[in-house]
PDB file of N, CA and C in Angstrom:
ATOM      1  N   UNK A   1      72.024 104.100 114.480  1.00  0.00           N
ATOM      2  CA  UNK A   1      71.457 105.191 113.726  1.00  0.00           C
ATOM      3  C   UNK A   1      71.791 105.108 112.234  1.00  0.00           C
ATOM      4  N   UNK A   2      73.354 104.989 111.660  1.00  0.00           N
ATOM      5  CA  UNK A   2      73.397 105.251 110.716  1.00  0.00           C
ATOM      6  C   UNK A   2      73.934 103.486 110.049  1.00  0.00           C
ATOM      7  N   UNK A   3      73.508 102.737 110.910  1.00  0.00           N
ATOM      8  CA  UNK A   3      74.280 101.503 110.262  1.00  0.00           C
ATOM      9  C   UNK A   3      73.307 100.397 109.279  1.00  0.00           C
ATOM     10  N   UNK A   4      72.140 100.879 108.887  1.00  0.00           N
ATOM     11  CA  UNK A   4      71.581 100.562 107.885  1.00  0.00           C
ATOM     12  C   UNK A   4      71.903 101.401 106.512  1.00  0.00           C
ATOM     13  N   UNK A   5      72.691 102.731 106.689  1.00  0.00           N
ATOM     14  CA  UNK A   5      72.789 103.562 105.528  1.00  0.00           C
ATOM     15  C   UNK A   5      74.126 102.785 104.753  1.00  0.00           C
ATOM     16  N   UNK A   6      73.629 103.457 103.311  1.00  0.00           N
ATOM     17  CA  UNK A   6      75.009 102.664 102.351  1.00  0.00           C
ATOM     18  C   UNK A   6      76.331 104.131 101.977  1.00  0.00           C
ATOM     19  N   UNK A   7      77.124 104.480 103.237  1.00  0.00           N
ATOM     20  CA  UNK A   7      77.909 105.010 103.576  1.00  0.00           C
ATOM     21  C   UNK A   7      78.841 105.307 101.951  1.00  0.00           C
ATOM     22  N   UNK A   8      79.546 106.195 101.599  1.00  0.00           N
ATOM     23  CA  UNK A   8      80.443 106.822 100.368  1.00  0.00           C
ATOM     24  C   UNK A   8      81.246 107.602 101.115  1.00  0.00           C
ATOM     25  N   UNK A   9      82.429 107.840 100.327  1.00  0.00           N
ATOM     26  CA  UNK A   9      83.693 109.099 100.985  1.00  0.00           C
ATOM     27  C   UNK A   9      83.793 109.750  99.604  1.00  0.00           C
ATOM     28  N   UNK A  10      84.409 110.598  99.498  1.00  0.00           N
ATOM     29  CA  UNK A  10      84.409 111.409  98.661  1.00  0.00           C
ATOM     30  C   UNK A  10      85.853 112.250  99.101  1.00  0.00           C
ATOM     31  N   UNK A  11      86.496 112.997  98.283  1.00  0.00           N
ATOM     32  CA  UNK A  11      87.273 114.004  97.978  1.00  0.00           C
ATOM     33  C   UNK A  11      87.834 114.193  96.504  1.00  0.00           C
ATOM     34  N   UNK A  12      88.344 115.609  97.060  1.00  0.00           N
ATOM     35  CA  UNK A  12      88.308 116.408  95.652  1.00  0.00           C
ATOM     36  C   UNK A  12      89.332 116.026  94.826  1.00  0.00           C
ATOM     37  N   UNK A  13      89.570 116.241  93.370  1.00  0.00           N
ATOM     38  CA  UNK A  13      90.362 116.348  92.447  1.00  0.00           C
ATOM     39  C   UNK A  13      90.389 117.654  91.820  1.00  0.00           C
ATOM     40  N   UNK A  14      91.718 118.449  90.998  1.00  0.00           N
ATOM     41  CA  UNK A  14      91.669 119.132  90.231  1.00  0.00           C
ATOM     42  C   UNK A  14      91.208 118.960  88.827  1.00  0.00           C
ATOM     43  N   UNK A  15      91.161 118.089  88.362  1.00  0.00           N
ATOM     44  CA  UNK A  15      91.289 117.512  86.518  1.00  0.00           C
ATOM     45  C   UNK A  15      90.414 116.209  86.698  1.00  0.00           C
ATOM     46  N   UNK A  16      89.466 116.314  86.259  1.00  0.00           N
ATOM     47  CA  UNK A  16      88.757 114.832  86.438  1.00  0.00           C
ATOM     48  C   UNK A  16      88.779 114.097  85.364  1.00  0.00           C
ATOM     49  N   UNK A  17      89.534 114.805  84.169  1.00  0.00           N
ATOM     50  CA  UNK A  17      90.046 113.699  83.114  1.00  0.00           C
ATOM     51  C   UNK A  17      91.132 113.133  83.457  1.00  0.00           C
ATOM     52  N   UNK A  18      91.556 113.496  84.479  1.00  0.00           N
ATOM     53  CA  UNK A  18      93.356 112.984  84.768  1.00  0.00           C
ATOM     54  C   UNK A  18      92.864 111.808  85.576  1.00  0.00           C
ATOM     55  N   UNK A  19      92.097 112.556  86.652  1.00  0.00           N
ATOM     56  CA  UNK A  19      91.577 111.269  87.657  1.00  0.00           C
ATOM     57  C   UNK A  19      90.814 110.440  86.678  1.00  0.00           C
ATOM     58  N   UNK A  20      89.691 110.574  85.404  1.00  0.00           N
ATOM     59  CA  UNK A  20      88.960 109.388  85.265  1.00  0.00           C
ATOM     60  C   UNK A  20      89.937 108.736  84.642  1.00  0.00           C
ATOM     61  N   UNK A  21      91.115 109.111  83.883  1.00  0.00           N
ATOM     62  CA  UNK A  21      91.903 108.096  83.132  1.00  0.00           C
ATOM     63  C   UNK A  21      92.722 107.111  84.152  1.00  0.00           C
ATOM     64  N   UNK A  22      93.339 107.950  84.924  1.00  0.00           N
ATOM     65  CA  UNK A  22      94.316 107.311  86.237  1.00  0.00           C
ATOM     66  C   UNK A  22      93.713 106.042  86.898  1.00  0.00           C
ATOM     67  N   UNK A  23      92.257 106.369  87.472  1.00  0.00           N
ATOM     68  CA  UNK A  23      91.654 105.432  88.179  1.00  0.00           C
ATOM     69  C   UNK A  23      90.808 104.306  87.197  1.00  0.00           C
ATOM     70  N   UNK A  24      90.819 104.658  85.922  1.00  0.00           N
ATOM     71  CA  UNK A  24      90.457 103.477  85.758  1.00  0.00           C
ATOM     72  C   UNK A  24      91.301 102.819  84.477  1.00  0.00           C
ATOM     73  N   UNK A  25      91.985 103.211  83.776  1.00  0.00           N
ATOM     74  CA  UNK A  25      93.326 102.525  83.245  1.00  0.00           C
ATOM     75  C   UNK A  25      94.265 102.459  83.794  1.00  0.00           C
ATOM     76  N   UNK A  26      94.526 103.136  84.840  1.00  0.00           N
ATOM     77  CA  UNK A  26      96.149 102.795  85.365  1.00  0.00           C
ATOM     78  C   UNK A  26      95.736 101.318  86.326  1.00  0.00           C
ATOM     79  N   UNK A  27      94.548 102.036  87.384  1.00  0.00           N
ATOM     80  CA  UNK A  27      94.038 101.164  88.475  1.00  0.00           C
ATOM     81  C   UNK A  27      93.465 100.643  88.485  1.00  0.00           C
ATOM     82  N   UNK A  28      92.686 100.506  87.052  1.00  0.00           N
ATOM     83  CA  UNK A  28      91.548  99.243  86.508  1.00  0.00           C
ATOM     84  C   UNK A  28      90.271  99.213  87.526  1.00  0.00           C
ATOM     85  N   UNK A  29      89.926 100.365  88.201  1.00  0.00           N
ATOM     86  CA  UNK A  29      88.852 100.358  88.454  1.00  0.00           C
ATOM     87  C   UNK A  29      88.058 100.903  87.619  1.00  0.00           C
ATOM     88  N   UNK A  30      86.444 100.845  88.150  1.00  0.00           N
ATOM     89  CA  UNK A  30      84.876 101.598  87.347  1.00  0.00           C
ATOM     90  C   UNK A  30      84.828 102.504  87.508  1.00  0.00           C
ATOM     91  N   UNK A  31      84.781 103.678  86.299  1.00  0.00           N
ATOM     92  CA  UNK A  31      84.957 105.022  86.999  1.00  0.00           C
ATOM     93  C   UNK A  31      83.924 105.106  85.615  1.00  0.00           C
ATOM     94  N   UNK A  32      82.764 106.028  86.623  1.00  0.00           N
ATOM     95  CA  UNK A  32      81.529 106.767  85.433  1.00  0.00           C
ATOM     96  C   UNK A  32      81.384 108.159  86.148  1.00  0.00           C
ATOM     97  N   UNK A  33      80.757 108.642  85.244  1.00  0.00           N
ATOM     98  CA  UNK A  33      80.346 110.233  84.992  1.00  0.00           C
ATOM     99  C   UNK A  33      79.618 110.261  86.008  1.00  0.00           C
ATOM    100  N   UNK A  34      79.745 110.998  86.586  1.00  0.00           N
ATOM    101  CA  UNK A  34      77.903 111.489  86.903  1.00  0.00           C
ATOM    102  C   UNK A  34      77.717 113.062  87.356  1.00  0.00           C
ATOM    103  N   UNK A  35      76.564 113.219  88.030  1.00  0.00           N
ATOM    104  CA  UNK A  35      75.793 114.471  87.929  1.00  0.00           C
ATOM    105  C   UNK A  35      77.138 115.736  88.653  1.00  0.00           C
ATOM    106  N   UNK A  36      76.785 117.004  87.432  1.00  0.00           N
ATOM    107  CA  UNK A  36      77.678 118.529  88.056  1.00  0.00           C
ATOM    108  C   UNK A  36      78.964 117.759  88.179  1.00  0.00           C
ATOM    109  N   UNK A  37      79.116 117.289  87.365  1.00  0.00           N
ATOM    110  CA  UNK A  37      80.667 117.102  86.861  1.00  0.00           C
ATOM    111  C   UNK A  37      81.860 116.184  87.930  1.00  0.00           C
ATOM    112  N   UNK A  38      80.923 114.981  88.941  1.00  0.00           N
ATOM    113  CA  UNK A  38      81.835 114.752  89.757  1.00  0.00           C
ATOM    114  C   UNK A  38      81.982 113.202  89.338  1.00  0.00           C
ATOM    115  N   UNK A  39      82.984 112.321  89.428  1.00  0.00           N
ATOM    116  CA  UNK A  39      82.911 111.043  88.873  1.00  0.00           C
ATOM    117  C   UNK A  39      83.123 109.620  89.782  1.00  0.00           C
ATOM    118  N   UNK A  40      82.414 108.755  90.056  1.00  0.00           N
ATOM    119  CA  UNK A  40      82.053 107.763  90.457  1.00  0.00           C
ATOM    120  C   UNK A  40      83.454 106.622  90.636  1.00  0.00           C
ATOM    121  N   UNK A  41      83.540 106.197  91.224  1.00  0.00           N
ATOM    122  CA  UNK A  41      84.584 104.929  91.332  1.00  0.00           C
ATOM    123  C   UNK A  41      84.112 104.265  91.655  1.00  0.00           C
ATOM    124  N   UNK A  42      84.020 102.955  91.393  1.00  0.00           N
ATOM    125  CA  UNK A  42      83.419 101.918  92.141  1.00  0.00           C
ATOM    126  C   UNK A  42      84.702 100.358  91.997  1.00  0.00           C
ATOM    127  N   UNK A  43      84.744  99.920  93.195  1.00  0.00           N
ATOM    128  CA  UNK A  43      85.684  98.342  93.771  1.00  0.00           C
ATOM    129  C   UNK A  43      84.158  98.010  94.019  1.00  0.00           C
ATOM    130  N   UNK A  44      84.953  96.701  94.925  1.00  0.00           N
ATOM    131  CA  UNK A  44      84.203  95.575  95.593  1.00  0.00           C
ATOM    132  C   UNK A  44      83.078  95.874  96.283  1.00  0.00           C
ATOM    133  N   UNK A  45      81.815  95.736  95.876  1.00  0.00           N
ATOM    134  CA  UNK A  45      80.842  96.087  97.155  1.00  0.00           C
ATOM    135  C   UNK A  45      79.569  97.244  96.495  1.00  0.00           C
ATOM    136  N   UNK A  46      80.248  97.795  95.232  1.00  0.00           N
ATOM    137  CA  UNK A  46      79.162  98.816  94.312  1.00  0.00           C
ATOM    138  C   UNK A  46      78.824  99.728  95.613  1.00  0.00           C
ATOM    139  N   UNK A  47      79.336 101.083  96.534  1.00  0.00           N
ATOM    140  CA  UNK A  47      79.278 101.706  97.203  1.00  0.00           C
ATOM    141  C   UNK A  47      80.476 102.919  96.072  1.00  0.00           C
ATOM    142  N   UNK A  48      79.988 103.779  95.801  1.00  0.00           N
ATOM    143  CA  UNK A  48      80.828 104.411  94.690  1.00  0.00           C
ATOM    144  C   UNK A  48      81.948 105.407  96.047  1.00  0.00           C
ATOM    145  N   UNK A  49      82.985 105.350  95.099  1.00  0.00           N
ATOM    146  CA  UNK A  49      83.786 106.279  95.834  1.00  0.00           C
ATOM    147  C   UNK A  49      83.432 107.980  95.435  1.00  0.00           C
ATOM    148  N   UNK A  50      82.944 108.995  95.785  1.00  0.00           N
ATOM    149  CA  UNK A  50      83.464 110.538  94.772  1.00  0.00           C
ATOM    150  C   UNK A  50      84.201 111.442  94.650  1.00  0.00           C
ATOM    151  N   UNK A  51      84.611 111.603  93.753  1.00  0.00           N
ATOM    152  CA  UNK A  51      85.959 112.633  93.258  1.00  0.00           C
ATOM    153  C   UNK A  51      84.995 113.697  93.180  1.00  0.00           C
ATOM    154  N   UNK A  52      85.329 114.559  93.023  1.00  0.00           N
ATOM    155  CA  UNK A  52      84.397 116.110  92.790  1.00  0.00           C
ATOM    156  C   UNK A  52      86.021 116.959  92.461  1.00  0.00           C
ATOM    157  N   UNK A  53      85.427 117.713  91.289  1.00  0.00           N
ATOM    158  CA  UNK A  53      86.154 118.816  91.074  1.00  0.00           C
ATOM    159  C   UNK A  53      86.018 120.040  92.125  1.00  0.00           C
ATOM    160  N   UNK A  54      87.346 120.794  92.060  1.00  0.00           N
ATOM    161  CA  UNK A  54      87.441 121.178  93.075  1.00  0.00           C
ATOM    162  C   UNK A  54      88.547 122.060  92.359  1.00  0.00           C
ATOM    163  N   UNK A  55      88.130 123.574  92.302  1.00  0.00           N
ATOM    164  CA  UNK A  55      89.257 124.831  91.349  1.00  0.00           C
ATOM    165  C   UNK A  55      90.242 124.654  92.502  1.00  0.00           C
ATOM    166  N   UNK A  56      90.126 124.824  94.106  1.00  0.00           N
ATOM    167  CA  UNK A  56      91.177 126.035  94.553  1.00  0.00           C
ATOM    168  C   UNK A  56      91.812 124.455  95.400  1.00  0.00           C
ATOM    169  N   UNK A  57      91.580 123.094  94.757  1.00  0.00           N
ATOM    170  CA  UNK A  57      91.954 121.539  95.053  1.00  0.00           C
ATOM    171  C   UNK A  57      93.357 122.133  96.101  1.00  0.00           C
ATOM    172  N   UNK A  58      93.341 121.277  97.107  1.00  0.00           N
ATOM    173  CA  UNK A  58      94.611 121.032  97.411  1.00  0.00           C
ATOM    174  C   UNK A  58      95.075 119.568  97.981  1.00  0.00           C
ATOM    175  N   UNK A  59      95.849 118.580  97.182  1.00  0.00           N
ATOM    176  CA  UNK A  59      95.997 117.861  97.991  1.00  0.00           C
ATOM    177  C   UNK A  59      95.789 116.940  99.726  1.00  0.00           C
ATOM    178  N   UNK A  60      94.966 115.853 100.004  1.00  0.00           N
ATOM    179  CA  UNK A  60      94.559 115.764 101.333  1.00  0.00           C
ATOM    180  C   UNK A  60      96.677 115.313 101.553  1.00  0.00           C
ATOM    181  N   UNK A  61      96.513 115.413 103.135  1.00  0.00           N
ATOM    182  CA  UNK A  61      97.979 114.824 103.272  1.00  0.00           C
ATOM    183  C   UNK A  61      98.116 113.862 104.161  1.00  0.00           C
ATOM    184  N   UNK A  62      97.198 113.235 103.848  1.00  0.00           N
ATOM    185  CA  UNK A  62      97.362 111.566 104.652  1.00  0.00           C
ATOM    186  C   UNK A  62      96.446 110.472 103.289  1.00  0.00           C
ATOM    187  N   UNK A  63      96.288 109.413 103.876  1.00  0.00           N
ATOM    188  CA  UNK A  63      95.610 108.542 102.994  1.00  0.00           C
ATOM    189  C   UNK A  63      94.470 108.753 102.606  1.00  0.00           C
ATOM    190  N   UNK A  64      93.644 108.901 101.521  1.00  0.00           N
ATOM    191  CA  UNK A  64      92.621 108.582 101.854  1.00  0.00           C
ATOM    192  C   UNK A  64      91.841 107.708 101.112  1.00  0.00           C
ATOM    193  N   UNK A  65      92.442 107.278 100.275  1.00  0.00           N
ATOM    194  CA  UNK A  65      92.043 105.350 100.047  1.00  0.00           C
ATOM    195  C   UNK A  65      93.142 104.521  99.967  1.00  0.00           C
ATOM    196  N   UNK A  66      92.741 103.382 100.292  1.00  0.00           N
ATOM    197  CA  UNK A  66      93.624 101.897 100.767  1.00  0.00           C
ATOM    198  C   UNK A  66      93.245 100.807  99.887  1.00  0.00           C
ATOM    199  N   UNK A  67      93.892  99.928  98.974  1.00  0.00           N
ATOM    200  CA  UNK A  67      93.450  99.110  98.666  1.00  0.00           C
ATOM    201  C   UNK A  67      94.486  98.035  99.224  1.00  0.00           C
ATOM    202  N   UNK A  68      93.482  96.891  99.677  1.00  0.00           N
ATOM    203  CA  UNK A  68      94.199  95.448 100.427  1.00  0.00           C
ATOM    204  C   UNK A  68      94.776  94.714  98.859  1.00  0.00           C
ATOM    205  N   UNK A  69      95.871  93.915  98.990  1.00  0.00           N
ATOM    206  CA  UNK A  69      96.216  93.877  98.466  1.00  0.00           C
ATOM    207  C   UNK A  69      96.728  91.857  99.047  1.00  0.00           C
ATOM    208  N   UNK A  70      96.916  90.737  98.221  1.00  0.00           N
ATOM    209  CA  UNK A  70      96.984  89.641  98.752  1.00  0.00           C
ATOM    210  C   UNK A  70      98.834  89.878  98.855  1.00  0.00           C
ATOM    211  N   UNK A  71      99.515  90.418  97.608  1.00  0.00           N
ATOM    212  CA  UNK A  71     100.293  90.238  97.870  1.00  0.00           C
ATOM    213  C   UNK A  71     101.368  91.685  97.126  1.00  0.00           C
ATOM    214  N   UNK A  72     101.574  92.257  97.887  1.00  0.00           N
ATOM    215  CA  UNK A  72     102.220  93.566  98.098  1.00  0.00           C
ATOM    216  C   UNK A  72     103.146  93.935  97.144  1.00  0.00           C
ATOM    217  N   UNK A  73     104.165  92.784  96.765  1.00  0.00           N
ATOM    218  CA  UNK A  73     105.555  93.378  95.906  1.00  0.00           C
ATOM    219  C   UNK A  73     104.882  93.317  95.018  1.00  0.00           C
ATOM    220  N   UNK A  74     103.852  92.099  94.298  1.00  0.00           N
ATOM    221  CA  UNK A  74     103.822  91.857  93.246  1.00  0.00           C
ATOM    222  C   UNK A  74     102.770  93.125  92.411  1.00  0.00           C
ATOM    223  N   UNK A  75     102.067  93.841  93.338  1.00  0.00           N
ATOM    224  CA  UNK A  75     101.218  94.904  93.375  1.00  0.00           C
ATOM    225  C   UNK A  75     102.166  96.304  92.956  1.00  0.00           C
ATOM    226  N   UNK A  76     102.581  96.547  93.852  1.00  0.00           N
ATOM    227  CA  UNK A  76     103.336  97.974  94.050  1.00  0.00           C
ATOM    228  C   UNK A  76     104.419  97.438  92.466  1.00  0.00           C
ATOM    229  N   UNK A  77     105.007  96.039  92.082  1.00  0.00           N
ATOM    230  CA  UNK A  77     105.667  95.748  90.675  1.00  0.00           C
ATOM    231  C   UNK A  77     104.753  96.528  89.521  1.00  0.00           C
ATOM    232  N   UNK A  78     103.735  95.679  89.391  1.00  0.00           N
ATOM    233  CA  UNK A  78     102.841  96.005  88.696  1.00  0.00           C
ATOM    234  C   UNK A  78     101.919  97.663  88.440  1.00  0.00           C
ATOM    235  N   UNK A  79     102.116  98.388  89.727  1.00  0.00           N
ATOM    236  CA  UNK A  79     101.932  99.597  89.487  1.00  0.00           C
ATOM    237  C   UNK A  79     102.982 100.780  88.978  1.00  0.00           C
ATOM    238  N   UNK A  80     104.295 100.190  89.378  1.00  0.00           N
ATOM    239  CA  UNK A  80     105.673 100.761  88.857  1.00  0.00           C
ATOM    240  C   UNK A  80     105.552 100.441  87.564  1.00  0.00           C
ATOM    241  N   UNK A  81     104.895  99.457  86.971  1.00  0.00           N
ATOM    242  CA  UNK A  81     105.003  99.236  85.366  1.00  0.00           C
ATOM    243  C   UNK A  81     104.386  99.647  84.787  1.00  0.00           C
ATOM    244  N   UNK A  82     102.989 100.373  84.957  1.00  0.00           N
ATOM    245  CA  UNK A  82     101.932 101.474  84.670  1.00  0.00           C
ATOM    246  C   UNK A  82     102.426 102.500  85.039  1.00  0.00           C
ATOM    247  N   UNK A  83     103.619 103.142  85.440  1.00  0.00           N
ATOM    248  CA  UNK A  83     104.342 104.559  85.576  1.00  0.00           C
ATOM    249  C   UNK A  83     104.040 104.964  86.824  1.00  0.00           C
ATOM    250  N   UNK A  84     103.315 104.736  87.728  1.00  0.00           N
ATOM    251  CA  UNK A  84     103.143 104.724  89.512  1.00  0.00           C
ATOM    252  C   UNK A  84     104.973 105.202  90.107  1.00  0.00           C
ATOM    253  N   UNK A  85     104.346 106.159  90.461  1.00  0.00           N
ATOM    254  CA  UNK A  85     105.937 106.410  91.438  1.00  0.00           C
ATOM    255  C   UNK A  85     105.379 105.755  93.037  1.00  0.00           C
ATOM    256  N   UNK A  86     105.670 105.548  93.754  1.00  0.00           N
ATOM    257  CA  UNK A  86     105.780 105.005  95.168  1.00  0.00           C
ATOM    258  C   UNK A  86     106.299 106.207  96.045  1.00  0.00           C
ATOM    259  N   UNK A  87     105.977 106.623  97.086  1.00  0.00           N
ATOM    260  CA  UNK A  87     106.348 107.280  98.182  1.00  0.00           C
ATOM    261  C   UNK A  87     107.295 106.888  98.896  1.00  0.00           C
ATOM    262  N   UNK A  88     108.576 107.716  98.914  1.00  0.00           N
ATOM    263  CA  UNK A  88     109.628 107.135 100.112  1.00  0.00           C
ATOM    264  C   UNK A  88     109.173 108.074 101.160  1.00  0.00           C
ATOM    265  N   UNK A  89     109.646 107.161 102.313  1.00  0.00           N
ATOM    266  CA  UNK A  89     109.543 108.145 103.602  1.00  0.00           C
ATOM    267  C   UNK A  89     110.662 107.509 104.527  1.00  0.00           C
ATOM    268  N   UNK A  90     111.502 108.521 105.323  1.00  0.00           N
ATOM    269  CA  UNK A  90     112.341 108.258 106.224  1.00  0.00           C
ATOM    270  C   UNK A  90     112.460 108.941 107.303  1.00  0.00           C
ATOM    271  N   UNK A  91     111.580 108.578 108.270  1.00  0.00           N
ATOM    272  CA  UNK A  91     110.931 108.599 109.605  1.00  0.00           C
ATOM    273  C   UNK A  91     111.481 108.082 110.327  1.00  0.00           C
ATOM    274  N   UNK A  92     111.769 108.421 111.846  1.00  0.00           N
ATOM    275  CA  UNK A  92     111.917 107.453 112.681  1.00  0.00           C
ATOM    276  C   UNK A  92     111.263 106.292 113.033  1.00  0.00           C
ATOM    277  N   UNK A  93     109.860 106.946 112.869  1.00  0.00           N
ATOM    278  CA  UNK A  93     108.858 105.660 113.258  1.00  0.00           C
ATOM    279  C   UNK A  93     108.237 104.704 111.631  1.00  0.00           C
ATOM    280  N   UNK A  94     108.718 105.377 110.676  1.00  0.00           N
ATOM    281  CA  UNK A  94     108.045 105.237 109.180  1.00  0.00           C
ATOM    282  C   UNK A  94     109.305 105.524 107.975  1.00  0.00           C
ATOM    283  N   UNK A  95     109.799 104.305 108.075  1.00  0.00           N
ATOM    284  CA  UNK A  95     110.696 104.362 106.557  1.00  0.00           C
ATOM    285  C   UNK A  95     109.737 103.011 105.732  1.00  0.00           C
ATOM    286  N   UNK A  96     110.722 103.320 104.565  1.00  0.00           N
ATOM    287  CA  UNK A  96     110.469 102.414 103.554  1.00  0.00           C
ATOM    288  C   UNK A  96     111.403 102.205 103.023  1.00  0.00           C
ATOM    289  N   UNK A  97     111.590 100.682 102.519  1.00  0.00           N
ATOM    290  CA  UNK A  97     112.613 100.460 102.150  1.00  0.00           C
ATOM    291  C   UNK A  97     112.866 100.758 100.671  1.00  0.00           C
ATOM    292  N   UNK A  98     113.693 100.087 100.032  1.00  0.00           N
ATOM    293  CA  UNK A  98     114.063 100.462  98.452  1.00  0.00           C
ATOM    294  C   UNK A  98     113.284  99.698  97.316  1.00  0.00           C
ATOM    295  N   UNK A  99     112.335  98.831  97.869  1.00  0.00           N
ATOM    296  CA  UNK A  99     111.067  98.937  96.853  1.00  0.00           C
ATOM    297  C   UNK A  99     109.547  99.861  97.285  1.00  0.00           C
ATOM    298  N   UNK A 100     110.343 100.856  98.602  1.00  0.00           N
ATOM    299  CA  UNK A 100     109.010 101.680  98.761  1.00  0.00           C
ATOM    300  C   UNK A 100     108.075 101.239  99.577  1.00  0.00           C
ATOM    301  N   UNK A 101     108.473  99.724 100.390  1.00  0.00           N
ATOM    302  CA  UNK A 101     107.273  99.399 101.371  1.00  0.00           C
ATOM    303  C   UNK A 101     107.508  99.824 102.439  1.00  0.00           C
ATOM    304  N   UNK A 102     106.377  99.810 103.641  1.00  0.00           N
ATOM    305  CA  UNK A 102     107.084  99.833 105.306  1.00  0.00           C
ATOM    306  C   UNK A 102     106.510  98.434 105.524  1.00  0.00           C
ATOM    307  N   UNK A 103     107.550  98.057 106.108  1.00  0.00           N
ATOM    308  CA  UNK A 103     107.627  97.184 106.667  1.00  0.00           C
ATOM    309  C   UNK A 103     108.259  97.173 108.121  1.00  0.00           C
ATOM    310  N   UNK A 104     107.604  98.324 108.686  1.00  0.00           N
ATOM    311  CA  UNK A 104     108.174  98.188 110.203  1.00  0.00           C
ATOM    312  C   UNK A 104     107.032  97.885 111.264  1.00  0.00           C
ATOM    313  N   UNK A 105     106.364  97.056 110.946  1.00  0.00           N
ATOM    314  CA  UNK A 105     105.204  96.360 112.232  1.00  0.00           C
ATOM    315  C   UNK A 105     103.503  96.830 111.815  1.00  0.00           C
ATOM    316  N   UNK A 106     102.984  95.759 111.935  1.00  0.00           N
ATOM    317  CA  UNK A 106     101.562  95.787 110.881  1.00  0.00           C
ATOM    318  C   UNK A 106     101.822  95.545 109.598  1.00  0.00           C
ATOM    319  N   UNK A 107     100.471  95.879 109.104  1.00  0.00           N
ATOM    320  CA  UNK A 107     100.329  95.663 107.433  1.00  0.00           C
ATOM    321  C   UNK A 107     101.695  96.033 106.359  1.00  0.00           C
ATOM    322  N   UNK A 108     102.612  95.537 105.789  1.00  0.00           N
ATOM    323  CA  UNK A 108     103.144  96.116 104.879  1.00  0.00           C
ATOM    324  C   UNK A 108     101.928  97.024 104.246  1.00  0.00           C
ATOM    325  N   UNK A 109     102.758  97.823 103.877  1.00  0.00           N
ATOM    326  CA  UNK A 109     102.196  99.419 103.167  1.00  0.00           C
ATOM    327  C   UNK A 109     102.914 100.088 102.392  1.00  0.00           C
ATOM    328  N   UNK A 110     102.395 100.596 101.321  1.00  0.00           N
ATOM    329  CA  UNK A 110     102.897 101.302  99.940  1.00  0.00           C
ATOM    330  C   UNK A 110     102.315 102.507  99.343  1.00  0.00           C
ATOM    331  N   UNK A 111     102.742 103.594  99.852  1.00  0.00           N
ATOM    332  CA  UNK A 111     102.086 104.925  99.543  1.00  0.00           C
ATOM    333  C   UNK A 111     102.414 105.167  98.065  1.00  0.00           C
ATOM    334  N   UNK A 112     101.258 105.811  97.399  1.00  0.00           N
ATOM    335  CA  UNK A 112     101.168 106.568  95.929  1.00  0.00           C
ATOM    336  C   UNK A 112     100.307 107.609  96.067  1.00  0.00           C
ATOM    337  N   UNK A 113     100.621 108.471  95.152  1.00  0.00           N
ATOM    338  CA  UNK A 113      99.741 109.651  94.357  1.00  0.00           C
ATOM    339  C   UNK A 113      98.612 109.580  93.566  1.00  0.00           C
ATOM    340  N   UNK A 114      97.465 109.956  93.357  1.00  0.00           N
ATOM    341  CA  UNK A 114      97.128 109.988  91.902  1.00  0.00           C
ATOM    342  C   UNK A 114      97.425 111.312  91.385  1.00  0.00           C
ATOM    343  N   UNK A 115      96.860 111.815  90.540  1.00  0.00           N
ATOM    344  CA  UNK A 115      97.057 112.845  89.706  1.00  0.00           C
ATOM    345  C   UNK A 115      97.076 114.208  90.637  1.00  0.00           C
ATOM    346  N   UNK A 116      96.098 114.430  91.063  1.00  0.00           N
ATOM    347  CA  UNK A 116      95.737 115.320  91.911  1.00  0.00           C
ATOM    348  C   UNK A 116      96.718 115.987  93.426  1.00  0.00           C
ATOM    349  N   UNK A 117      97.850 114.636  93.835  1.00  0.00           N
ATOM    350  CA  UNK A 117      98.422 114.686  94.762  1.00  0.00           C
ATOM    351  C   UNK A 117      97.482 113.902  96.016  1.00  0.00           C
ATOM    352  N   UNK A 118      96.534 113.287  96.098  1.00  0.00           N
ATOM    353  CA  UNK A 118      95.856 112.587  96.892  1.00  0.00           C
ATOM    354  C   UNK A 118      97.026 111.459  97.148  1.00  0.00           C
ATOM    355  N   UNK A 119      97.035 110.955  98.605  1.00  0.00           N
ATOM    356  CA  UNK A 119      97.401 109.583  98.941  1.00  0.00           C
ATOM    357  C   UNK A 119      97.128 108.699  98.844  1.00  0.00           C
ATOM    358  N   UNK A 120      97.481 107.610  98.075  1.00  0.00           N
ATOM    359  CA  UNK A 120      96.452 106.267  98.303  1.00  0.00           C
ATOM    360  C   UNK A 120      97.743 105.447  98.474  1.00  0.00           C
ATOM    361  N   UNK A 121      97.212 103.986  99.239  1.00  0.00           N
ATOM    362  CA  UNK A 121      97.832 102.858  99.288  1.00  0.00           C
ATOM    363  C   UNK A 121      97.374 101.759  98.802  1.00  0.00           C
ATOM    364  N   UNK A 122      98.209 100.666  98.912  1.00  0.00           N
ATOM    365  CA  UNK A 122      98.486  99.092  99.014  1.00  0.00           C
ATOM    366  C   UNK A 122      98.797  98.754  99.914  1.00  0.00           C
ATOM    367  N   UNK A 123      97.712  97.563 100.747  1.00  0.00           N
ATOM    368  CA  UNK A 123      98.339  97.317 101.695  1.00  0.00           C
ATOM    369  C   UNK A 123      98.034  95.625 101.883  1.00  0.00           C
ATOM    370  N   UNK A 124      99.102  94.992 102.592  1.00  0.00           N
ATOM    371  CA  UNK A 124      98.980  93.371 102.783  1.00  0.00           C
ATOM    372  C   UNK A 124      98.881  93.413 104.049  1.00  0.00           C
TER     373      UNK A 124
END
């Protein structure tokens, strides 16, 4: 049914100058304007991501973008040097160690914020 359509996700931000600066100078992605004030991201593949403003915003509290990553430290380095804080977590099933990865079975993974309090990762 829907697997000829060219599929987008979307969620909200509070400040979409915070998000357009964040996502595309911190994270060097394409980030354009577009229509009623909501703004475009675009990676690999030109399928735009959308942010939409959003007054009464609240943070999602899981992931909700992932970027693959070839090689993890040198990533999550490089985002600590653009001012990126990293997510600790100390879980039974979900720690991270002291550069902030998990590395307890599957993908190494590296939780961050953007502006808004959204989750995003790095993952190898």
């Amino acid at each position: 049914m829907f697997k000829d359509t060219k599929a987008f996700s979307g969620y909200s931000v509070d400040d979409t100058a915070k998000a357009k600066a964040f996502y595309g100078n911190v994270l060097g992605l394409i980030v354009k304007d577009g229509e009623m004030g909501i703004l475009e991201v675009y990676t690999k593949g030109n399928n735009p991501i959308i942010l939409y403003p959003k007054p009464n915003h609240e943070p999602a509290t899981f992931t909700v973008l992932n970027f693959p990553v070839a090689d993890i430290e040198k990533a999550v380095q490089q985002l600590k040097d653009k001012g990126v804080v990293f997510e600790t977590y100390d879980f039974e099933n979900l720690k991270t160690d002291p550069d902030n990865i998990f590395r307890g079975g599957g993908p190494k993974i590296a939780w961050f914020k953007d502006p808004a309090g959204n989750i995003l990762s790095v993952l190898e």
